[in-house]
Protein backbone atom coordinates (compact mmCIF):
# COMPACT_ATOMS: atom_id res chain seq x y z
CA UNK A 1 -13.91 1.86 -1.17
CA UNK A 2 -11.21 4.41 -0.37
CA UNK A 3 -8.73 5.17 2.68
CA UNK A 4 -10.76 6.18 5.76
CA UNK A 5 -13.99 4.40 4.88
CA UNK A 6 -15.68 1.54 7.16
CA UNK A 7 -15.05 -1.88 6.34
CA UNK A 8 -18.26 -4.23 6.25
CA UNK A 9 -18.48 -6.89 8.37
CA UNK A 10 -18.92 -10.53 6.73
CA UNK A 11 -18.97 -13.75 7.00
CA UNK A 12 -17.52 -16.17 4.55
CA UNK A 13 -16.33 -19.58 4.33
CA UNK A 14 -12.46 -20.28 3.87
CA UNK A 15 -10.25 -22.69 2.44
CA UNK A 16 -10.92 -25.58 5.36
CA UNK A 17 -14.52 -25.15 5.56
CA UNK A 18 -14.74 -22.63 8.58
CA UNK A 19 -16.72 -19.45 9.13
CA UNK A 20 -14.68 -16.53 8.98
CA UNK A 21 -15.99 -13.23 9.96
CA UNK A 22 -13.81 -10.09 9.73
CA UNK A 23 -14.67 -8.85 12.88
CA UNK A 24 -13.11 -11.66 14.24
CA UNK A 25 -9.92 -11.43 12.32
CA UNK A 26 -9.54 -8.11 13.34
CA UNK A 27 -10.08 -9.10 17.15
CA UNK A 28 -6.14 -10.21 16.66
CA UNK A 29 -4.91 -7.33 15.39
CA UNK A 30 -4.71 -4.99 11.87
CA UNK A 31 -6.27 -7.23 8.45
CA UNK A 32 -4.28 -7.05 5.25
CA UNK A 33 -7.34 -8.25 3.42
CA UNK A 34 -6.41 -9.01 -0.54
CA UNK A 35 -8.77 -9.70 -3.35
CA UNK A 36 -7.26 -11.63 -6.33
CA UNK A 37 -9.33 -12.74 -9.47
CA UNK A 38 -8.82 -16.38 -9.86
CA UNK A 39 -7.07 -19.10 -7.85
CA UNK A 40 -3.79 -20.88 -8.92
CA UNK A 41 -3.44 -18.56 -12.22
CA UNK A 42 0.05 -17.23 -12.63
CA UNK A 43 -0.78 -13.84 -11.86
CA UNK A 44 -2.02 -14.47 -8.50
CA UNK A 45 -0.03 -17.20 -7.27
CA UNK A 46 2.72 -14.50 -7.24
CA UNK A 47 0.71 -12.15 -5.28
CA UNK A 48 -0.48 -14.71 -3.03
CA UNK A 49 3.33 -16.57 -2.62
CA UNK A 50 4.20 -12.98 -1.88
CA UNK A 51 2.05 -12.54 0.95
CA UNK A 52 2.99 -16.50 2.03
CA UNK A 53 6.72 -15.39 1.70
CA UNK A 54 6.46 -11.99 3.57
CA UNK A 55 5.17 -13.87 6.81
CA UNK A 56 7.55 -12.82 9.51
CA UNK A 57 7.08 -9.33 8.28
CA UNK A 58 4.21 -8.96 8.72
CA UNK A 59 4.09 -11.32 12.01
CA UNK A 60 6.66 -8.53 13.05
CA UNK A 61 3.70 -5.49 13.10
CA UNK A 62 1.18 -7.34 14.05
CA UNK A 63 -1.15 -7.86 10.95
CA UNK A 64 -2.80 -10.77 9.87
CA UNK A 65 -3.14 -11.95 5.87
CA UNK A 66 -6.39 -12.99 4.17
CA UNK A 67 -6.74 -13.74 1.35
CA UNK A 68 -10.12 -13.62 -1.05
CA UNK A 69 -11.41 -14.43 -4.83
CA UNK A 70 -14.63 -15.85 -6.27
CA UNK A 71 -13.49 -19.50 -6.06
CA UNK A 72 -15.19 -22.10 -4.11
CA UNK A 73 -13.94 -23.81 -1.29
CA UNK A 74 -12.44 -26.63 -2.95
CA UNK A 75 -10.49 -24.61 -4.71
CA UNK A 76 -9.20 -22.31 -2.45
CA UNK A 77 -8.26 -25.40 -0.84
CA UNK A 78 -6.39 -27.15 -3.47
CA UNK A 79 -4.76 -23.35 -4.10
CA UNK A 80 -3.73 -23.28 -0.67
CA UNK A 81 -2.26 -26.56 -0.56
CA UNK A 82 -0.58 -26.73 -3.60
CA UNK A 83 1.44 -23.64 -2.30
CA UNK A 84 1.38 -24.59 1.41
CA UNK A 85 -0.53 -20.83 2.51
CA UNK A 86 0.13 -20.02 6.58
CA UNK A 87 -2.98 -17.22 5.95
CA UNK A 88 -6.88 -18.28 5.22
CA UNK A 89 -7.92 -18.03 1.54
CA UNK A 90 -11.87 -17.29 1.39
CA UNK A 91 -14.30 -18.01 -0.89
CA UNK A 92 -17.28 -14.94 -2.05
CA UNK A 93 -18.61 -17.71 -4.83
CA UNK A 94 -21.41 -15.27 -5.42
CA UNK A 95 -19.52 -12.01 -5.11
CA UNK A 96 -21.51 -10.29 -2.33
CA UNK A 97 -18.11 -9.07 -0.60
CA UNK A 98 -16.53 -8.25 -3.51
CA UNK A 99 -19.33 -6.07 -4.69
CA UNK A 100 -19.59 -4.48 -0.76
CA UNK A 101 -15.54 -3.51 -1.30
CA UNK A 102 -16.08 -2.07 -4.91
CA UNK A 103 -13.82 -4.90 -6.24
CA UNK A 104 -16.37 -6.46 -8.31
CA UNK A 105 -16.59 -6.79 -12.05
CA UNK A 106 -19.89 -8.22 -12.60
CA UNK A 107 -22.36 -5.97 -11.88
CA UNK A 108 -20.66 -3.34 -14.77
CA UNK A 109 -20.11 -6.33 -16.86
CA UNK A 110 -24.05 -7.00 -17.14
CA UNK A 111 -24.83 -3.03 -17.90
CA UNK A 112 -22.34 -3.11 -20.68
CA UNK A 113 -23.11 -6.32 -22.20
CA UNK A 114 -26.90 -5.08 -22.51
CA UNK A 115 -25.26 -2.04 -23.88
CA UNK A 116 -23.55 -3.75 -26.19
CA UNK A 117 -25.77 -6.24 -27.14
CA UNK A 118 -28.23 -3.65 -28.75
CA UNK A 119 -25.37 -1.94 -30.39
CA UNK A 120 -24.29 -5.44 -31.84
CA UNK A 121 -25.28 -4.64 -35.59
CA UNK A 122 -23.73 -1.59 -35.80
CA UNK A 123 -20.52 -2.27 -34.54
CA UNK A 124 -20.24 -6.43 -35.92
CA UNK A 125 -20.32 -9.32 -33.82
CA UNK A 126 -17.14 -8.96 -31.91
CA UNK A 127 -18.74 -6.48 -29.69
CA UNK A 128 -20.30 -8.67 -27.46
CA UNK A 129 -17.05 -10.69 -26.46
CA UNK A 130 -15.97 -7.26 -24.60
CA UNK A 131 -17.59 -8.93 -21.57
CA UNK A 132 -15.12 -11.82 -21.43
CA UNK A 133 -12.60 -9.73 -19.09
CA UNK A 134 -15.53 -9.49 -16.23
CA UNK A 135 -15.94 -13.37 -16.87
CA UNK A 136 -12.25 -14.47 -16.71
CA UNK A 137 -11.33 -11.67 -13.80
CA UNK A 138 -14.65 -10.92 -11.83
CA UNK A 139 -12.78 -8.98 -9.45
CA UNK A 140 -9.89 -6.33 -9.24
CA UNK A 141 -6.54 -7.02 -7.61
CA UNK A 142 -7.07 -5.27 -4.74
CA UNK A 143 -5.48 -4.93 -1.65
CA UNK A 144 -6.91 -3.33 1.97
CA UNK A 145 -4.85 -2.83 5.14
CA UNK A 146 -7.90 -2.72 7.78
CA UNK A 147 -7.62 -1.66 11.47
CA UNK A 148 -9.47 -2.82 14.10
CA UNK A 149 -11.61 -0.84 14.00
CA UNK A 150 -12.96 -1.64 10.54
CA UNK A 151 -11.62 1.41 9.38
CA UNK A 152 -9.84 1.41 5.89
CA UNK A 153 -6.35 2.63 6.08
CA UNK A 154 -4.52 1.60 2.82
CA UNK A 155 -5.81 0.76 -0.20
CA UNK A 156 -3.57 -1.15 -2.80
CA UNK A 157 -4.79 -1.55 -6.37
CA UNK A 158 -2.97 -2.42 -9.47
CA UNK A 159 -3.76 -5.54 -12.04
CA UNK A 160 -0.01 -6.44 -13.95
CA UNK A 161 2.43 -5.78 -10.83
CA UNK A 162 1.56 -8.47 -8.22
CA UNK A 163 3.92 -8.08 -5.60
CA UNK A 164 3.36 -4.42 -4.95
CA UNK A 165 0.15 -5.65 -3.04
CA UNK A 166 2.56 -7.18 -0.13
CA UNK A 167 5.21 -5.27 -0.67
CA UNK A 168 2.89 -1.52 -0.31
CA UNK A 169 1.07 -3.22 2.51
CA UNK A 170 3.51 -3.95 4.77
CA UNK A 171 5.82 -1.11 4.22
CA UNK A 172 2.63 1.14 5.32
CA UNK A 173 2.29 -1.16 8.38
CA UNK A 174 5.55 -0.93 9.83
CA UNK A 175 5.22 3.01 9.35
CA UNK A 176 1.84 3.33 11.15
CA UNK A 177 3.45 2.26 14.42
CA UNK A 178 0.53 0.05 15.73
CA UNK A 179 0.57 -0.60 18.95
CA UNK A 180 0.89 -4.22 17.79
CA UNK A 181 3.82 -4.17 16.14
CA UNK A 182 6.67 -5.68 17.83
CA UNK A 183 10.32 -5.53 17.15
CA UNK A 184 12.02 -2.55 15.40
CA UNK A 185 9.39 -0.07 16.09
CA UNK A 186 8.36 -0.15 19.71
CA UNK A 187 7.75 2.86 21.80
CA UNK A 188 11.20 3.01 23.15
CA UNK A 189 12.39 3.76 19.15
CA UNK A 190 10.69 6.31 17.98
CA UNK A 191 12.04 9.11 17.15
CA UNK A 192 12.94 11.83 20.00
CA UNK A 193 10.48 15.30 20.23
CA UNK A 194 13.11 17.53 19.00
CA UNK A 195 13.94 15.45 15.69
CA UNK A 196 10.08 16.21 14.70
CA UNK A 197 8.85 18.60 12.66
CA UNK A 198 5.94 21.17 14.54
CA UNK A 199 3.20 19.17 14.27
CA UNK A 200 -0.19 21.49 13.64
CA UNK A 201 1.00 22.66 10.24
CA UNK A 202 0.82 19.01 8.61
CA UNK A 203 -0.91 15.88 8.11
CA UNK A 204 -0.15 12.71 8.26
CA UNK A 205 0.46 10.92 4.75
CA UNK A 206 -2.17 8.21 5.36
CA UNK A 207 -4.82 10.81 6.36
CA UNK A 208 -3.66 13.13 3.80
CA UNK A 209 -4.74 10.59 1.38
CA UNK A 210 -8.12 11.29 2.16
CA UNK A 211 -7.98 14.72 0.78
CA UNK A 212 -6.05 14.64 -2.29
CA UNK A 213 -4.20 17.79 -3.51
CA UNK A 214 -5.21 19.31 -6.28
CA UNK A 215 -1.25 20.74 -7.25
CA UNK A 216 0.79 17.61 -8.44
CA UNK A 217 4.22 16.85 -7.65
CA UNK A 218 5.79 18.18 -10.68
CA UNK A 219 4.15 21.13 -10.89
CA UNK A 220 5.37 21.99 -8.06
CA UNK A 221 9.05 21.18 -9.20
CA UNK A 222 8.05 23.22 -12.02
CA UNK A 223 9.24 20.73 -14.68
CA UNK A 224 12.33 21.01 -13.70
CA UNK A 225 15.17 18.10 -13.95
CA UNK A 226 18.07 18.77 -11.74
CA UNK A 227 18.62 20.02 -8.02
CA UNK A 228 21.18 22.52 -6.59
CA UNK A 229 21.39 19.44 -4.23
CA UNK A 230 22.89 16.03 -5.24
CA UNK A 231 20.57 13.22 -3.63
CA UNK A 232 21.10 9.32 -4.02
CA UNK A 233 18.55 7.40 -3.73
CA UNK A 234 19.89 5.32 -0.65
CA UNK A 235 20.89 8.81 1.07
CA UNK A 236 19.24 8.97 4.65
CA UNK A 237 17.19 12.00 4.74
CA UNK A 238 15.56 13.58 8.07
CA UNK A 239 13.66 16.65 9.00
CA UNK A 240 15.67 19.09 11.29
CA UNK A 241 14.58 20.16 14.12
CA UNK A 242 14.20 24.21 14.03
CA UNK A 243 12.26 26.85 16.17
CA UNK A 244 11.40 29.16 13.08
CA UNK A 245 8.04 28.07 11.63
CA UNK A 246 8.27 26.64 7.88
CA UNK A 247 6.02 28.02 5.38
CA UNK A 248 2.07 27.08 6.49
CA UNK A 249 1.82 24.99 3.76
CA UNK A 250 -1.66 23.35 3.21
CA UNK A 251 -2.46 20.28 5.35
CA UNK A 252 -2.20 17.71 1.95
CA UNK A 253 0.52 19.33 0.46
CA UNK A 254 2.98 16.71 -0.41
CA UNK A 255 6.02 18.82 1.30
CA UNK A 256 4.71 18.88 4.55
CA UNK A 257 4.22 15.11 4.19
CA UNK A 258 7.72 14.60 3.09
CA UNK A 259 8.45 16.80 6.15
CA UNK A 260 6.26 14.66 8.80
CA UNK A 261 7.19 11.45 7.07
CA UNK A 262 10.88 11.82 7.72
CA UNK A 263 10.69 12.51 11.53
CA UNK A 264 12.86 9.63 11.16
CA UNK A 265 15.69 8.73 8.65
CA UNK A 266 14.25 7.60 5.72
CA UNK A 267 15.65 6.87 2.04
CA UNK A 268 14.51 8.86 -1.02
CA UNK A 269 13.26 5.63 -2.07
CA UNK A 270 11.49 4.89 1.17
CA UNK A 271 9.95 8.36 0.45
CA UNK A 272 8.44 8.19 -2.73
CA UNK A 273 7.05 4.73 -1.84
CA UNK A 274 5.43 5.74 1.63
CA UNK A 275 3.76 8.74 -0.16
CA UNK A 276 3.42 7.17 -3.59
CA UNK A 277 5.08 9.73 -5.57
CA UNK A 278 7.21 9.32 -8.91
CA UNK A 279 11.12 8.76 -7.39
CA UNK A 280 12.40 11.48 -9.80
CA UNK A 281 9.58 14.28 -8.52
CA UNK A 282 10.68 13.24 -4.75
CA UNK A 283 14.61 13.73 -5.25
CA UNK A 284 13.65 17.23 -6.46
CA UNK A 285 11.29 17.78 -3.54
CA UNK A 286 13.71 16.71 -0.92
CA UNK A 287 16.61 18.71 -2.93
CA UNK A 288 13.98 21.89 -2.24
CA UNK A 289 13.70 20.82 0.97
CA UNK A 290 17.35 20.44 1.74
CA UNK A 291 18.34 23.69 0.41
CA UNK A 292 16.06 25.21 2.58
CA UNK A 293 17.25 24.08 5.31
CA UNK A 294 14.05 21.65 6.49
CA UNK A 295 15.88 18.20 5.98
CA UNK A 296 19.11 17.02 5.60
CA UNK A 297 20.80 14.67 4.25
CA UNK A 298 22.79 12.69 6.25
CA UNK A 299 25.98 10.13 5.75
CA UNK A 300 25.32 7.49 2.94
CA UNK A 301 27.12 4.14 3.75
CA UNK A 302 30.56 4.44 4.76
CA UNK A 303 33.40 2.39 5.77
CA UNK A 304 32.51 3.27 9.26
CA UNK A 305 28.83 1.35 8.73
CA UNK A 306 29.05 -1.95 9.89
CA UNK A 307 27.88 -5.14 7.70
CA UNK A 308 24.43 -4.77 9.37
CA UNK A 309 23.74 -1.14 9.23
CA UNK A 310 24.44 -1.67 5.08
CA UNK A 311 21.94 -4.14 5.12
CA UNK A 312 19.35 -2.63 7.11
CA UNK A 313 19.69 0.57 4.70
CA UNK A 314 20.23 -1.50 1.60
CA UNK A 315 17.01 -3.37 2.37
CA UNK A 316 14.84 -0.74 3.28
CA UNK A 317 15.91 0.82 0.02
CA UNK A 318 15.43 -1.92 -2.16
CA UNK A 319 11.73 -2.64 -0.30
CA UNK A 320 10.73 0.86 -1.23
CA UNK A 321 11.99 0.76 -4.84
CA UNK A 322 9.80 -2.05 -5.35
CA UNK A 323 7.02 -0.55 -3.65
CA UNK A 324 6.52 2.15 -6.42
């Protein structure tokens, strides 16, 4: 299941023994629904602490945490209490939802094992132990940001690196500007008309992600290493507001994202998190970008910043670095 596709509905037990259904999750607001392998194993007890520790965060923009595994009941229970969870932990013992999201390992597992099983005496009696990942993991770390209308809007998947799951999720929440989210992105702070780049020439990066370009960031920095424009990572870049026209770049290509994503002032960092790009391909997009006049960069942290402007810009830096 990708960006842009329609969630299934379900209904599953979780951790205390009620019915959950995800339409009626999402009747409170946007799902950050998170699929982890097995309950209280390292791995995912950091993910899931992550999401547990990340709670006014995501309180702030309105979304809603649930997590999901394999597990029975009594487990997810003992999981959640053993870590005191604020979110419902489900339980898909027989992997129905897990196979409707994609997530599941099972169904592959079987194929191969047949696969392997007549190819046994050929290749020695190890072969058939490949199957012991599907048994020990039966589903993929794998995160989905849901909106209420069941429709797919972020998808988060990586196995070794579990607090990118929270950490990807909400910084793509508090950039969607949901009209549930509360605090530092109401209405009354976004980011004025004229600070906006013309809108009909791009996309935004979350639907752009739908239709993948085909021309990858460094090719179009041309393997290049340096920039005629020195960028740190913490700089605050924006798009300028001009009346000529830039270059009618194709909707997905990652420089008109840059451009529509920094309508307000974001960090390099921020950037190549956001639009999941490598951090040294985005300073020598937004170099480009400055020389030609479409961003610029503004003051990095000064003695005029006071102690909570650093902070706000150190965090949102340090968020987005660990994003990637």
């Amino acid at each position: 299941m990708i960006a842009g596709d329609k969630a299934p509905d379900f209904t599953l037990l979780d951790h205390t023994g009620r019915a959950r259904t995800l339409s009626g999750l999402l009747s409170e607001g946007p799902v950050v629904l998170f699929f982890y392998p097995l309950a209280s194993s390292p791995m995912c007890t950091a993910q899931a602490c992550h999401f547990r520790d990340l709670s006014n965060e995501f309180a702030a923009v309105g979304a809603h945490r649930v997590g999901i595994s394999t597990d029975t009941v009594d487990k997810q229970a003992h999981f959640a209490q053993q870590r005191s969870f604020d979110y419902p932990l489900l339980s898909d013992v027989d992997g129905v939802v897990s196979e409707m999201f994609g997530v599941r390992r099972g169904r592959l597992a079987k194929l191969q094992k047949s696969l392997w099983t007549r190819e046994a005496p050929r290749r020695g009696r190890h072969t058939r132990r490949r199957g012991l990942l599907a048994g020990l993991l039966p589903v993929r770390r794998t995160t989905f940001v849901i909106g209420t209308d069941r429709t797919v809007l972020k998808v988060v998947s990586t196995e070794l690196r579990a607090s990118v799951h929270a950490d990807q999720a909400l910084w793509f929440l508090q950039n969607l500007h949901l009209p549930h989210a509360r605090g530092t992105h109401s209405a009354a702070q976004q980011p004025p008309p004229e600070a906006r780049p013309i809108g009909d020439l791009f996309i935004a990066p979350e639907a752009a992600a739908r239709e993948p370009s085909l021309v990858r960031p460094y090719a179009l920095t041309a393997g290049r290493t340096d920039t005629d424009v020195e960028v740190p990572l913490e700089a605050p870049v924006q798009a300028v507001a001009t009346t000529t026209k830039p270059p009618r770049w194709p909707k997905n290509d990652v420089r008109g994202q840059i451009l529509t994503y920094c309508a307000r002032s974001r960090s390099v960092a921020e950037i190549a998190a956001a639009l999941s790009l490598p951090l040294g391909a985005t300073r020598f997009l937004v170099g480009d970008l400055v020389t030609q006049g479409y961003l610029r960069v503004n003051a990095t942290p000064g003695d005029s910043m006071t102690i909570e402007e650093r902070r706000e810009l150190l965090t949102r830096t340090l968020r987005g670095l660990r994003a990637l």
